[in-house]
Protein backbone atom coordinates (compact mmCIF):
# COMPACT_ATOMS: atom_id res chain seq x y z
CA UNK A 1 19.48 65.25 -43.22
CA UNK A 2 20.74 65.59 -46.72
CA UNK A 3 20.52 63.27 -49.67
CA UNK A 4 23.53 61.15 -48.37
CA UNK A 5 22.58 60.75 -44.89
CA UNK A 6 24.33 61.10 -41.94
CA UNK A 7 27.18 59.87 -41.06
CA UNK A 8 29.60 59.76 -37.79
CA UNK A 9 33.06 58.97 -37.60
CA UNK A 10 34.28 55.21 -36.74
CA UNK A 11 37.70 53.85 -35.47
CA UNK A 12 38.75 51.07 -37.01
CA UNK A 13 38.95 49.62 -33.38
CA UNK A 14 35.42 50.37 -32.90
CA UNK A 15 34.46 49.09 -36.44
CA UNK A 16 35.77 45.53 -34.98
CA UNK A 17 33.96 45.84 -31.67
CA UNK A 18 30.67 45.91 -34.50
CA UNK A 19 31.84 42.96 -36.03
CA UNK A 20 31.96 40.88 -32.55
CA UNK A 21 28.61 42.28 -32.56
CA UNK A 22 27.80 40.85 -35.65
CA UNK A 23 29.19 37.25 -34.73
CA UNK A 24 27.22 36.90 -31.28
CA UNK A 25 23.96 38.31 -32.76
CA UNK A 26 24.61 35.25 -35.43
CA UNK A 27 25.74 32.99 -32.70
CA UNK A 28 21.93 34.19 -30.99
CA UNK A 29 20.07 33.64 -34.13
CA UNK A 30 21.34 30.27 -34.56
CA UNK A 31 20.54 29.32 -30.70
CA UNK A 32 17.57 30.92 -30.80
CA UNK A 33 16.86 28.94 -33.81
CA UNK A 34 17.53 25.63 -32.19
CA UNK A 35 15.19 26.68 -29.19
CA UNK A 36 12.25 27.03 -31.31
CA UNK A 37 11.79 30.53 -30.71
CA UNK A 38 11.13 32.30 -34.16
CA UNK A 39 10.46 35.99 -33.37
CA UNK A 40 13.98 36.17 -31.23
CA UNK A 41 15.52 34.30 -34.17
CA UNK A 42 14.74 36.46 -36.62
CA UNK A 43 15.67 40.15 -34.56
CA UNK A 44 18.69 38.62 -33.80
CA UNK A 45 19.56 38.19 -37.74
CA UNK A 46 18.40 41.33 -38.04
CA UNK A 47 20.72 42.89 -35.66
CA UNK A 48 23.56 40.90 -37.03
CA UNK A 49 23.49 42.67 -40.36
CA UNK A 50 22.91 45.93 -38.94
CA UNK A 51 26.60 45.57 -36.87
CA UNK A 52 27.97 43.96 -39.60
CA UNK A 53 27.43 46.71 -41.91
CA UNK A 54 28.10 49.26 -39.58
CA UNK A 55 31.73 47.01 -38.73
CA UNK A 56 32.04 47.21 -42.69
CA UNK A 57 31.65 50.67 -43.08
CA UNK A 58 33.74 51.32 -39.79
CA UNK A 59 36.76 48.90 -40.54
CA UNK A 60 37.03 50.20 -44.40
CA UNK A 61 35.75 53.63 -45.13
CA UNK A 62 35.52 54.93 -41.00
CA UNK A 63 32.16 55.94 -40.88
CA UNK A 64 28.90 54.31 -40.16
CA UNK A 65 25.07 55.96 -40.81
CA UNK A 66 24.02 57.94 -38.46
CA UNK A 67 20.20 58.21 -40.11
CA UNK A 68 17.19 57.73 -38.48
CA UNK A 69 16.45 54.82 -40.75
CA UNK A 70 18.46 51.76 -41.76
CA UNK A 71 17.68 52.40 -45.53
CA UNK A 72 20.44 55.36 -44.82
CA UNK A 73 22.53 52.68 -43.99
CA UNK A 74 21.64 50.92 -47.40
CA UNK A 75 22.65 53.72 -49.51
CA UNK A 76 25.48 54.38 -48.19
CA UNK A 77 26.95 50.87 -48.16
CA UNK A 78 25.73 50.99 -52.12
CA UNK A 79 27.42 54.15 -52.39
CA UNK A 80 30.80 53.49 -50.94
CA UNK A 81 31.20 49.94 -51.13
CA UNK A 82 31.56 48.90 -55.29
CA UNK A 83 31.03 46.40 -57.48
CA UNK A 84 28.22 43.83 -58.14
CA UNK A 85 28.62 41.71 -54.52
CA UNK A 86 28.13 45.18 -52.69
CA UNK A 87 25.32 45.71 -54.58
CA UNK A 88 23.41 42.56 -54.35
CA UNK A 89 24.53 42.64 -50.48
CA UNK A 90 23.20 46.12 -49.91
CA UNK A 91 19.69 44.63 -51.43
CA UNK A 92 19.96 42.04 -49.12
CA UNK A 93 20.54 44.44 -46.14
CA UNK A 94 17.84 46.50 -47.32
CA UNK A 95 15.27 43.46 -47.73
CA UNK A 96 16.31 42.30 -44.12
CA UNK A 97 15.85 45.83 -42.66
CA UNK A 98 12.46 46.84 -43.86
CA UNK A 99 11.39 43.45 -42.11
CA UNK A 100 12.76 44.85 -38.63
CA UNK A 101 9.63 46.91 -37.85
CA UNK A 102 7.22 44.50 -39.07
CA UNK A 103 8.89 41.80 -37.34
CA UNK A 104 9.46 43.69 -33.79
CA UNK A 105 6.46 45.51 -34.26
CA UNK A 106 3.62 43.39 -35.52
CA UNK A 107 1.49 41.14 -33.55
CA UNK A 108 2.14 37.69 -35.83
CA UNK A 109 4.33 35.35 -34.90
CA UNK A 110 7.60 34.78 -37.30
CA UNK A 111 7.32 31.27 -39.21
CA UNK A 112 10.13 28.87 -38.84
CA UNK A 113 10.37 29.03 -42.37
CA UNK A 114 10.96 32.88 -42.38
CA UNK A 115 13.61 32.72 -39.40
CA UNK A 116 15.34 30.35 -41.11
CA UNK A 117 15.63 32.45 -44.28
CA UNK A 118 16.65 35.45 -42.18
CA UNK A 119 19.36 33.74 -41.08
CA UNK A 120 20.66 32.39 -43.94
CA UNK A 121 20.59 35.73 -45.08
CA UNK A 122 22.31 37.05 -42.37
CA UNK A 123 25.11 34.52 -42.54
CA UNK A 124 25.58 34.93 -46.43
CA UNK A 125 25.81 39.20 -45.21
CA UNK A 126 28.04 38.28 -42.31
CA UNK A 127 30.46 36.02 -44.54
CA UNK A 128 30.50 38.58 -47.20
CA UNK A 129 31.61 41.66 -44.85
CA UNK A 130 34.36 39.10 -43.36
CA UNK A 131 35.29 38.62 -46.63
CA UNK A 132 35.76 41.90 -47.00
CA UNK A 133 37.81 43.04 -43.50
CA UNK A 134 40.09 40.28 -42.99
């Protein structure tokens, strides 16, 4: 794979179909929210960072990762995207990642408290990439 990961090539067309993405995973995570269901909550933030960095990457620099993990996806939003936001924001992306497996994965149930703080994450991600495109 290389120390920079994979990448594959991204119109910037196709970089906005990942941020609608983005917005109805975050549209999910909030319903899913109000329903009281915790688990689908919390994927669906998740998922919504994972487009919206992948719409990022796509709308600005026309590639997304193409790793087998989403860390590759980390580095390379720290390593094309600068400045102190990017970085902070690629720690958050990275925090909300590693909880994917764990999350879809594990037999626990997610806490209200924790869905609720992945999607405030995701939102704060979400804004920050809009920020970023418009």
């Amino acid at each position: 794979m290389g120390k920079q990961g994979r990448t594959v090539g991204v119109t910037p067309a196709e970089g906005r179909e990942f941020l609608e993405m983005a917005r109805g995973f975050g549209r999910a995570a909030e319903y899913s929210l109000k329903m009281g269901d915790w688990k689908v909550a919390g994927s669906n933030a998740i998922h919504c960072v994972i487009s919206a960095n992948d719409a990022l990457l796509g709308i600005t620099h026309k590639v997304r990762s193409a790793g087998t993990r989403h860390s590759d996806a980390a580095t390379l939003l720290r390593r094309l995207e600068p400045g102190d936001d990017a970085k902070k924001n690629a720690s958050r992306f990275l925090r909300m990642v590693n909880k994917k497996s764990l999350l879809q994965y594990e037999g626990r149930p997610l806490t209200e408290k924790e869905a609720r703080a992945l999607i405030t994450d995701a939102k704060r991600f979400l804004e920050w990439v809009e920020g970023k495109v418009r």
